[in-house]
C-alpha atoms as a PDB file:
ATOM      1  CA  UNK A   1     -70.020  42.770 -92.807  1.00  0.00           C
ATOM      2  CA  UNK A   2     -68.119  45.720 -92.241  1.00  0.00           C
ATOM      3  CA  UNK A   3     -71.448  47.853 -91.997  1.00  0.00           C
ATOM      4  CA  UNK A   4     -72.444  46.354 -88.835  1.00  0.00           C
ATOM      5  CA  UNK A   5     -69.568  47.809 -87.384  1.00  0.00           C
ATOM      6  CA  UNK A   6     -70.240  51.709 -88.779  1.00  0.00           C
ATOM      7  CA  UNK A   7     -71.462  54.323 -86.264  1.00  0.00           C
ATOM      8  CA  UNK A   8     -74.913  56.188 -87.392  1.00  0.00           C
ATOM      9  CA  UNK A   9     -74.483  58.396 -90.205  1.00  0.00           C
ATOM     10  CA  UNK A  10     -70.679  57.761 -90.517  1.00  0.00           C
ATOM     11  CA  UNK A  11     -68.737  58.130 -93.595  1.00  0.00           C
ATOM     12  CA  UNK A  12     -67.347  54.775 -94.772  1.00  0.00           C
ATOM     13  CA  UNK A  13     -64.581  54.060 -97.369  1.00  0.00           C
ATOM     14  CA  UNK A  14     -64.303  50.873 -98.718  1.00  0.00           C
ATOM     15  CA  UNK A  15     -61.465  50.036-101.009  1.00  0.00           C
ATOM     16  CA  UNK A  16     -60.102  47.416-102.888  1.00  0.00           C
ATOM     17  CA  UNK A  17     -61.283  45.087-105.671  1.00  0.00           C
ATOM     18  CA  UNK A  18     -62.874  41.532-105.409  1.00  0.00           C
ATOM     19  CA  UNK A  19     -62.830  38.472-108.165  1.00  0.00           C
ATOM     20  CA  UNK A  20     -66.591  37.419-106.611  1.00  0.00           C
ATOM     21  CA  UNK A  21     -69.403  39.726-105.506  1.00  0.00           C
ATOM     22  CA  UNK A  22     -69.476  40.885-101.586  1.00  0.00           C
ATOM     23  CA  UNK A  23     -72.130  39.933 -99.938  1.00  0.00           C
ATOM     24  CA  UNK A  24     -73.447  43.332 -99.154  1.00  0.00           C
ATOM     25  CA  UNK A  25     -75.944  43.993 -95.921  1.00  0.00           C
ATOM     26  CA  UNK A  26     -77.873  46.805 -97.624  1.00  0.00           C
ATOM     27  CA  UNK A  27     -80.295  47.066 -94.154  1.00  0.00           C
ATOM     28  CA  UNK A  28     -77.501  48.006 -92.101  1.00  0.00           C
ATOM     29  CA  UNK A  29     -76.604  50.800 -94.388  1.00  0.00           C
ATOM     30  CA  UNK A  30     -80.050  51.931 -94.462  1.00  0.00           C
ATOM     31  CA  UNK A  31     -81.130  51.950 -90.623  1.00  0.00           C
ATOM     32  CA  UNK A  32     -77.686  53.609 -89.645  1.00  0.00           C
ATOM     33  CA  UNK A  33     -77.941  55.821 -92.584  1.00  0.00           C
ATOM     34  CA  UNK A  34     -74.088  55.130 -93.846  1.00  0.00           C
ATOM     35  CA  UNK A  35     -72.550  57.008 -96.493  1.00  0.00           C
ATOM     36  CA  UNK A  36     -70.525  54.720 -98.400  1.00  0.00           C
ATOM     37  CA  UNK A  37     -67.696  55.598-100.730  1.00  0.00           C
ATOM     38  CA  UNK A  38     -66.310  52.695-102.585  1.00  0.00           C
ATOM     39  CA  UNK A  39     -62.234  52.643-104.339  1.00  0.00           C
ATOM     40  CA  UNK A  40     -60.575  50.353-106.634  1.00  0.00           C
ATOM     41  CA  UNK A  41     -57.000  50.594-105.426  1.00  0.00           C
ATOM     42  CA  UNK A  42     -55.585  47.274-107.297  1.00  0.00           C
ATOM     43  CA  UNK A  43     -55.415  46.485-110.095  1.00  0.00           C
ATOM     44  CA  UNK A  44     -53.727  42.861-111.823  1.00  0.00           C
ATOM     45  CA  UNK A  45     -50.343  43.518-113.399  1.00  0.00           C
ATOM     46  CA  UNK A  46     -49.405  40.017-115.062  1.00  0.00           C
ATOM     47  CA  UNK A  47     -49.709  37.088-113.099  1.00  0.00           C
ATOM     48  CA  UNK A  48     -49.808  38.543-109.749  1.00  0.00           C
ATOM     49  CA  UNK A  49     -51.966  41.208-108.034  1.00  0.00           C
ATOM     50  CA  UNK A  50     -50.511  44.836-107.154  1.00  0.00           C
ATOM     51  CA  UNK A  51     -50.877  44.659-104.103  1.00  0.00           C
ATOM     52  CA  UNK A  52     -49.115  41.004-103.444  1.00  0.00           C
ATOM     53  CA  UNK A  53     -46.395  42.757-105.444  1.00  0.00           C
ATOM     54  CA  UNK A  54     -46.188  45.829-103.695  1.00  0.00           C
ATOM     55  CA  UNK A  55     -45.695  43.665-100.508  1.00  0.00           C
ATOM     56  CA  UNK A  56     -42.811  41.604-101.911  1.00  0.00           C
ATOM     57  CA  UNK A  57     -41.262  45.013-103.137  1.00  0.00           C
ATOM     58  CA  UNK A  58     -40.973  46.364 -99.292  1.00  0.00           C
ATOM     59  CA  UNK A  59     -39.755  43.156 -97.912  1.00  0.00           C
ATOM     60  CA  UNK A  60     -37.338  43.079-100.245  1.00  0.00           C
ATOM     61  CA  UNK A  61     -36.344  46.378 -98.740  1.00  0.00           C
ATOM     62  CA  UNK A  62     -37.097  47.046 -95.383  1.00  0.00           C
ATOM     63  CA  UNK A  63     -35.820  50.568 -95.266  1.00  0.00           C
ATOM     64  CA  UNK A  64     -38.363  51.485 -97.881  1.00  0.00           C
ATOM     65  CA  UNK A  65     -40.915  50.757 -95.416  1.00  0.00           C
ATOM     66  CA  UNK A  66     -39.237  52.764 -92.512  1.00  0.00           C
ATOM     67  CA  UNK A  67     -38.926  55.670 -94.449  1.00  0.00           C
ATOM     68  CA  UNK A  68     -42.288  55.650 -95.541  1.00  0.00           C
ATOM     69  CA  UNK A  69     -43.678  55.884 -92.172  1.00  0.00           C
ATOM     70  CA  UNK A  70     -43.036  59.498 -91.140  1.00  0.00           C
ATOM     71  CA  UNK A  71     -45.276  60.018 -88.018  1.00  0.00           C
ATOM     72  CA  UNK A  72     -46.604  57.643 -85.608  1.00  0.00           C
ATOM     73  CA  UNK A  73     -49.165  58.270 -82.956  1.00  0.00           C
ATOM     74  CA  UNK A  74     -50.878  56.263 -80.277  1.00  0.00           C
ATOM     75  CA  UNK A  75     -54.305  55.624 -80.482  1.00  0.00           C
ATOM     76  CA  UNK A  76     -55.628  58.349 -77.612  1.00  0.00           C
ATOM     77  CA  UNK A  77     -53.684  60.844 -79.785  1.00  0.00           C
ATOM     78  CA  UNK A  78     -55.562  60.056 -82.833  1.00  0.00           C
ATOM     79  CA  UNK A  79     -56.619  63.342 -83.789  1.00  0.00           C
ATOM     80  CA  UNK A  80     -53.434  64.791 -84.081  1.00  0.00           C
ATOM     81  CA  UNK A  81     -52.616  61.523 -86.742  1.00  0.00           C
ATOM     82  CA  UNK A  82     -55.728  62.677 -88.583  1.00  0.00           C
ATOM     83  CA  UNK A  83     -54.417  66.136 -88.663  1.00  0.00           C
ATOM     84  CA  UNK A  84     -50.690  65.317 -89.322  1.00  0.00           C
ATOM     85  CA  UNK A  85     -52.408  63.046 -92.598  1.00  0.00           C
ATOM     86  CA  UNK A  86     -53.981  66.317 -93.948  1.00  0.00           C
ATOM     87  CA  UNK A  87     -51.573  68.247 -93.732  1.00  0.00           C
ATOM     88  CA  UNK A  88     -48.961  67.586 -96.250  1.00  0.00           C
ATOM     89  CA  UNK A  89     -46.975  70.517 -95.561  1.00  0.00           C
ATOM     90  CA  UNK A  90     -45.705  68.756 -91.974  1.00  0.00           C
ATOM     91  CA  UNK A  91     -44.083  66.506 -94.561  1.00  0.00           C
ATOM     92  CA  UNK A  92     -46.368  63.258 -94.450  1.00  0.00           C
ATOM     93  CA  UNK A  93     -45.929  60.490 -96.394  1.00  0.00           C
ATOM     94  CA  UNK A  94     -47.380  57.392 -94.185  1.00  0.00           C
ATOM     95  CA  UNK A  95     -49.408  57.826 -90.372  1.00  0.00           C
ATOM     96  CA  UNK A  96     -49.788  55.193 -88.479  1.00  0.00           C
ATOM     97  CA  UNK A  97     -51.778  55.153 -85.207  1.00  0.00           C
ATOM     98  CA  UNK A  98     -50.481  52.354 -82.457  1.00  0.00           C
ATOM     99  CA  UNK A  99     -52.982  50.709 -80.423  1.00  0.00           C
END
């Protein structure tokens, strides 16, 4: 379970959709006192999830993808990706942090 994972009192998004119900660790949550904030991102155009479709979209055209990404960062700089991702004026569309 992702909870496990969560640092005491940290904010925690999770996001997505599911077609059975997550097993879901409620004790975690309570003993590290996790704020959870839940998303539907996808939704089911059709036949085929928007998300699968999405994907074939941008490998269909890989320069999509490359302009999307407008800052990387390595991982010890990760503050400045968190700051470059809230600020829209520095023109971001996509951070990514490299490991």
């Amino acid at each position: 379970m992702p909870c496990a994972r969560c640092a005491r009192a940290a904010p925690s998004s999770f996001s997505g959709s599911f077609s059975t119900q997550p097993p879901f660790d409620a004790l975690s949550l309570l003993l590290k006192e996790v704020r959870v904030v839940g998303s539907l991102t996808y939704g089911h155009g059709g036949h085929r999830a928007d998300f699968t479709l999405a994907l074939q979209m941008l490998s269909a055209n890989i320069a999509v993808v490359k302009d999307l990404v407008t800052h990387r960062f390595k991982l010890e700089n990760i503050g400045e990706a968190f700051q470059a991702a809230a600020n829209k004026k520095q023109g971001a569309i996509k951070v990514i942090v490299i490991p």
